[in-house]
N, C-alpha and C. Protein backbone atom coordinates (compact mmCIF):
# COMPACT_ATOMS: atom_id res chain seq x y z
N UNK A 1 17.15 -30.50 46.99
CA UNK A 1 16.04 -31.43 46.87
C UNK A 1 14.75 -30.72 47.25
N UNK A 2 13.80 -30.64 46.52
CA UNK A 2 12.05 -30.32 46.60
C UNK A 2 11.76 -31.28 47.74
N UNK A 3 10.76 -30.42 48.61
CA UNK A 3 9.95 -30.87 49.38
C UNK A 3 8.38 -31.26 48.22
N UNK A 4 8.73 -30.98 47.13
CA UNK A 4 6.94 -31.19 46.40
C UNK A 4 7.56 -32.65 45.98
N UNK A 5 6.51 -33.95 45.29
CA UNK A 5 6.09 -34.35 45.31
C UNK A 5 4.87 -34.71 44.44
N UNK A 6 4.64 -35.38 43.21
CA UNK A 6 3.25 -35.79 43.18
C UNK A 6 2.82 -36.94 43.61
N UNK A 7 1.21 -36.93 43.45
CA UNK A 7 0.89 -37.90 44.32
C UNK A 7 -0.42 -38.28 43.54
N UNK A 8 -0.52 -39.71 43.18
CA UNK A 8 -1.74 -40.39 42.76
C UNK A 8 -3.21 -39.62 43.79
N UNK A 9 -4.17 -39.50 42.56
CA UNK A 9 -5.08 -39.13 43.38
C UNK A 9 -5.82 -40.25 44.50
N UNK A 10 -5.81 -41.68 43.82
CA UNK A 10 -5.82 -43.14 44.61
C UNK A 10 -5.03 -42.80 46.19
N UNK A 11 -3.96 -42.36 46.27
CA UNK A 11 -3.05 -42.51 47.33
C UNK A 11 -3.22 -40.99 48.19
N UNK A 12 -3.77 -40.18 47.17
CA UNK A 12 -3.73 -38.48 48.19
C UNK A 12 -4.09 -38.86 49.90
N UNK A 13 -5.34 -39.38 49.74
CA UNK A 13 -5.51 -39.28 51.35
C UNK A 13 -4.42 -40.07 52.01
N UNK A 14 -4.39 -41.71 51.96
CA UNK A 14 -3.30 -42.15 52.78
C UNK A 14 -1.85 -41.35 52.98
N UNK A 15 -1.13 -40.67 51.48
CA UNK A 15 -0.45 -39.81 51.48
C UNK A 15 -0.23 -38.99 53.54
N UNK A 16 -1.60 -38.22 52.88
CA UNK A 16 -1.34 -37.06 53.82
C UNK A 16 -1.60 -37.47 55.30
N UNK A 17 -2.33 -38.75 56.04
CA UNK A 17 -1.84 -39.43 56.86
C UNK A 17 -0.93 -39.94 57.17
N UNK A 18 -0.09 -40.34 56.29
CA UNK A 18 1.31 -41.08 56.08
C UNK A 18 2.00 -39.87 56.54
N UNK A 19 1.92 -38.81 56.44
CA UNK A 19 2.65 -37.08 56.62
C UNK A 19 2.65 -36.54 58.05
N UNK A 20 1.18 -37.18 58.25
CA UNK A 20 0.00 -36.61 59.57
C UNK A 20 1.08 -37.55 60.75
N UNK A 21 1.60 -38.47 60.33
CA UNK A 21 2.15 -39.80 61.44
C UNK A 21 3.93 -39.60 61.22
N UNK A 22 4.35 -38.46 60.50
CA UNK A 22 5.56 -38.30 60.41
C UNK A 22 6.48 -38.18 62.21
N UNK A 23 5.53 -38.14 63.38
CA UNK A 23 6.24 -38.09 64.37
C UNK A 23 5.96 -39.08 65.57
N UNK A 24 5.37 -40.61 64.80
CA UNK A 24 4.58 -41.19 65.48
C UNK A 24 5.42 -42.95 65.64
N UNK A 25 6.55 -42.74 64.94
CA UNK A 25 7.36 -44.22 64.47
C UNK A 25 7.77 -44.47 66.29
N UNK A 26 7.84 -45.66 66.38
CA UNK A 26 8.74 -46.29 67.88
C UNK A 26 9.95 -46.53 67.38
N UNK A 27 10.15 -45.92 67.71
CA UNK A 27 12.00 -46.61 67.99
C UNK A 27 12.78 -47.27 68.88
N UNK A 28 13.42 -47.91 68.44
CA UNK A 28 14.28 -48.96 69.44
C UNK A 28 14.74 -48.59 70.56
N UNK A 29 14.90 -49.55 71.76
CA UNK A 29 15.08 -48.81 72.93
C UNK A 29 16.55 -47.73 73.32
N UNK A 30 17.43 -48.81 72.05
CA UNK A 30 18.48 -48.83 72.31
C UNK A 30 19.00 -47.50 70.95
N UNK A 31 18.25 -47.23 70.35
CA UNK A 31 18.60 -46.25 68.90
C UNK A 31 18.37 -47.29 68.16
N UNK A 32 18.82 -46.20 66.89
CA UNK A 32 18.67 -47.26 65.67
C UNK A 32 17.61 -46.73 64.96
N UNK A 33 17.49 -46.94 63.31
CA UNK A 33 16.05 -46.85 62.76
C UNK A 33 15.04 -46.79 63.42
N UNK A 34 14.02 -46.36 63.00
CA UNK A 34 12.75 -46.36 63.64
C UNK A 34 12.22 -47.69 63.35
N UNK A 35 11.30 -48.52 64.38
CA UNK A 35 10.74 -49.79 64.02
C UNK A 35 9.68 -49.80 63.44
N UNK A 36 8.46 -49.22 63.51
CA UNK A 36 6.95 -48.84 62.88
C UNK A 36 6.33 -47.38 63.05
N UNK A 37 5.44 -47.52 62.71
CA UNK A 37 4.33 -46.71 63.28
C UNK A 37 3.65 -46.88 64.02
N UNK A 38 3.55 -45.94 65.48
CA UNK A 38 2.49 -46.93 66.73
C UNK A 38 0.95 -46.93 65.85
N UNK A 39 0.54 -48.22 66.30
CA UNK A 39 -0.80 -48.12 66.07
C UNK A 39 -1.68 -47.51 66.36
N UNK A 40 -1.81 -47.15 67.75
CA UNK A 40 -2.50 -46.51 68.53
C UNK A 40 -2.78 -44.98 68.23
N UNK A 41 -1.72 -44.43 67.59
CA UNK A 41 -1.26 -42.91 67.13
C UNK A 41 -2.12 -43.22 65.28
N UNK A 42 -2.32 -44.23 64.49
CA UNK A 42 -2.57 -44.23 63.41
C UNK A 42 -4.28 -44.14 63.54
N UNK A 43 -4.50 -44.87 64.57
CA UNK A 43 -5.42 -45.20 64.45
C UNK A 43 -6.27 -43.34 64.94
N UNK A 44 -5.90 -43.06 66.13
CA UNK A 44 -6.12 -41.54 66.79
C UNK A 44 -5.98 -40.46 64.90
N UNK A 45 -4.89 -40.60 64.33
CA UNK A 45 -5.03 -40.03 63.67
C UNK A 45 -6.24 -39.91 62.44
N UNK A 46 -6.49 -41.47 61.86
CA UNK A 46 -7.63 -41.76 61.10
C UNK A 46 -8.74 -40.33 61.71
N UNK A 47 -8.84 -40.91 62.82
CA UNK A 47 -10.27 -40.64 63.67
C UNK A 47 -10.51 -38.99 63.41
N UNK A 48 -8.94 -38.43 64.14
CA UNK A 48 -9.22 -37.27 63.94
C UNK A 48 -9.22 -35.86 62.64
N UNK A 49 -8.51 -36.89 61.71
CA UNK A 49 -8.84 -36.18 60.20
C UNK A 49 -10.13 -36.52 59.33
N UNK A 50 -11.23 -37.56 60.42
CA UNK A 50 -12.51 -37.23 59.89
C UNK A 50 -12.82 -38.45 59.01
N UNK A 51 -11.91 -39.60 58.88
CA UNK A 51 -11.99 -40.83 57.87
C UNK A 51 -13.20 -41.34 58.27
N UNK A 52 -13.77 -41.45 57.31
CA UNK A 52 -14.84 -43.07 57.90
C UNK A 52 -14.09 -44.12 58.02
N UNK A 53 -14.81 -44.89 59.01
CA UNK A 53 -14.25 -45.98 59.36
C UNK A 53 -14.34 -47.03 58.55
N UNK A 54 -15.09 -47.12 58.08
CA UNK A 54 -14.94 -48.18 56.53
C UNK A 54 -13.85 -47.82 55.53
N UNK A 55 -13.00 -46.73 56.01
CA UNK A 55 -12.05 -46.30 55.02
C UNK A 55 -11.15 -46.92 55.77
N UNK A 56 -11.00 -47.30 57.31
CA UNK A 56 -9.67 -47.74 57.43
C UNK A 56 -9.03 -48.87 57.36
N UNK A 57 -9.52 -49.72 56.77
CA UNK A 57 -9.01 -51.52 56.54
C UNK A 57 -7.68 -50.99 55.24
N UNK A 58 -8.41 -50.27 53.98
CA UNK A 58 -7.43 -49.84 52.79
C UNK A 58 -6.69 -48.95 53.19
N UNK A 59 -6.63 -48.01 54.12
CA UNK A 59 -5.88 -47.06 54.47
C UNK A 59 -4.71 -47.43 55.02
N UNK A 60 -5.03 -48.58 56.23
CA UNK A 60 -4.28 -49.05 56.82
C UNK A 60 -3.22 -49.89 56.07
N UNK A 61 -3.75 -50.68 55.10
CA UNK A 61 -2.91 -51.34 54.05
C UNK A 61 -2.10 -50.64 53.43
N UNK A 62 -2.35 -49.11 52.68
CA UNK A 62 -1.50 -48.52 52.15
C UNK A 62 -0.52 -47.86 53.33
N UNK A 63 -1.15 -47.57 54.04
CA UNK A 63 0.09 -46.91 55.30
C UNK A 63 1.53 -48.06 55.80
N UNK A 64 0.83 -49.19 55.80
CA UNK A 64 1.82 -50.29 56.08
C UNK A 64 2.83 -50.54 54.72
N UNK A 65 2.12 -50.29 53.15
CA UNK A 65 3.06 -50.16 52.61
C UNK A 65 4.45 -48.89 52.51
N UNK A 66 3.69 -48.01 52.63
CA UNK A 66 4.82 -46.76 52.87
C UNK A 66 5.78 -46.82 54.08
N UNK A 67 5.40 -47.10 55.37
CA UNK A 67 5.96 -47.43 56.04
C UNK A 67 7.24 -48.60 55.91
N UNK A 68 6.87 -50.21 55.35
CA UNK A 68 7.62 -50.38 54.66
C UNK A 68 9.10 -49.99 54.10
N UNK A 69 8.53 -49.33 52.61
CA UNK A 69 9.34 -48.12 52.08
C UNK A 69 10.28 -47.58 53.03
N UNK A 70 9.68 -46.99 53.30
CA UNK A 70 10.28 -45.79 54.38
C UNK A 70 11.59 -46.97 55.17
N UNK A 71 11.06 -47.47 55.50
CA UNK A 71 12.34 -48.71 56.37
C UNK A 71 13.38 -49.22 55.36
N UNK A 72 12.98 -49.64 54.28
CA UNK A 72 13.92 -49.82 53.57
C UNK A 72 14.96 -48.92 53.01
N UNK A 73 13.91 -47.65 52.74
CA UNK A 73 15.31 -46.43 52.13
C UNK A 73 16.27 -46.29 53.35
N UNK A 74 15.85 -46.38 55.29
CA UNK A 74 16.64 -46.31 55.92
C UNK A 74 17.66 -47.43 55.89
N UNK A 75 17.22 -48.54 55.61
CA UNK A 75 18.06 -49.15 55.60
C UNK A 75 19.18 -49.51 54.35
N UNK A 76 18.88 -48.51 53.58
CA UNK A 76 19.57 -48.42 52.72
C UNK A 76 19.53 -49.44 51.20
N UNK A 77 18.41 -50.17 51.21
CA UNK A 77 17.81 -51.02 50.33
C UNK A 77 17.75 -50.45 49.23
């Protein structure tokens, strides 16, 4: 399996935040799937790859959809 990937130019940036937060999910106390993405870590990240902040209301929307995703392929959906 390829690590490449294409990627809508619409989605490139959230993309590579979505990438940027690959070590940022909470997980359950007990194991198990990961539950989200901390906010706190999404938000630190926006900041520090330079987003305007008027970029993050849509950013945030697409990140919550991938995230999503991401839960479902774990769960096997």
């Amino acid at each position: 399996m390829s690590d490449e990937f294409a990627v809508w130019p619409c989605n490139a940036e959230a993309v590579a935040v979505f990438e940027a937060l690959a070590d940022c999910w909470v997980h359950p106390p007990l194991g198990g799937d990961p539950i989200r993405i901390d906010r706190g870590e999404m938000l630190a990240t926006l900041q520090m790859q330079g987003i305007e902040a008027s970029r993050y209301p849509v950013l945030f929307r697409q990140l919550r959809l991938m995230q999503q995703a991401a839960k479902d392929e774990w769960a096997g959906r």
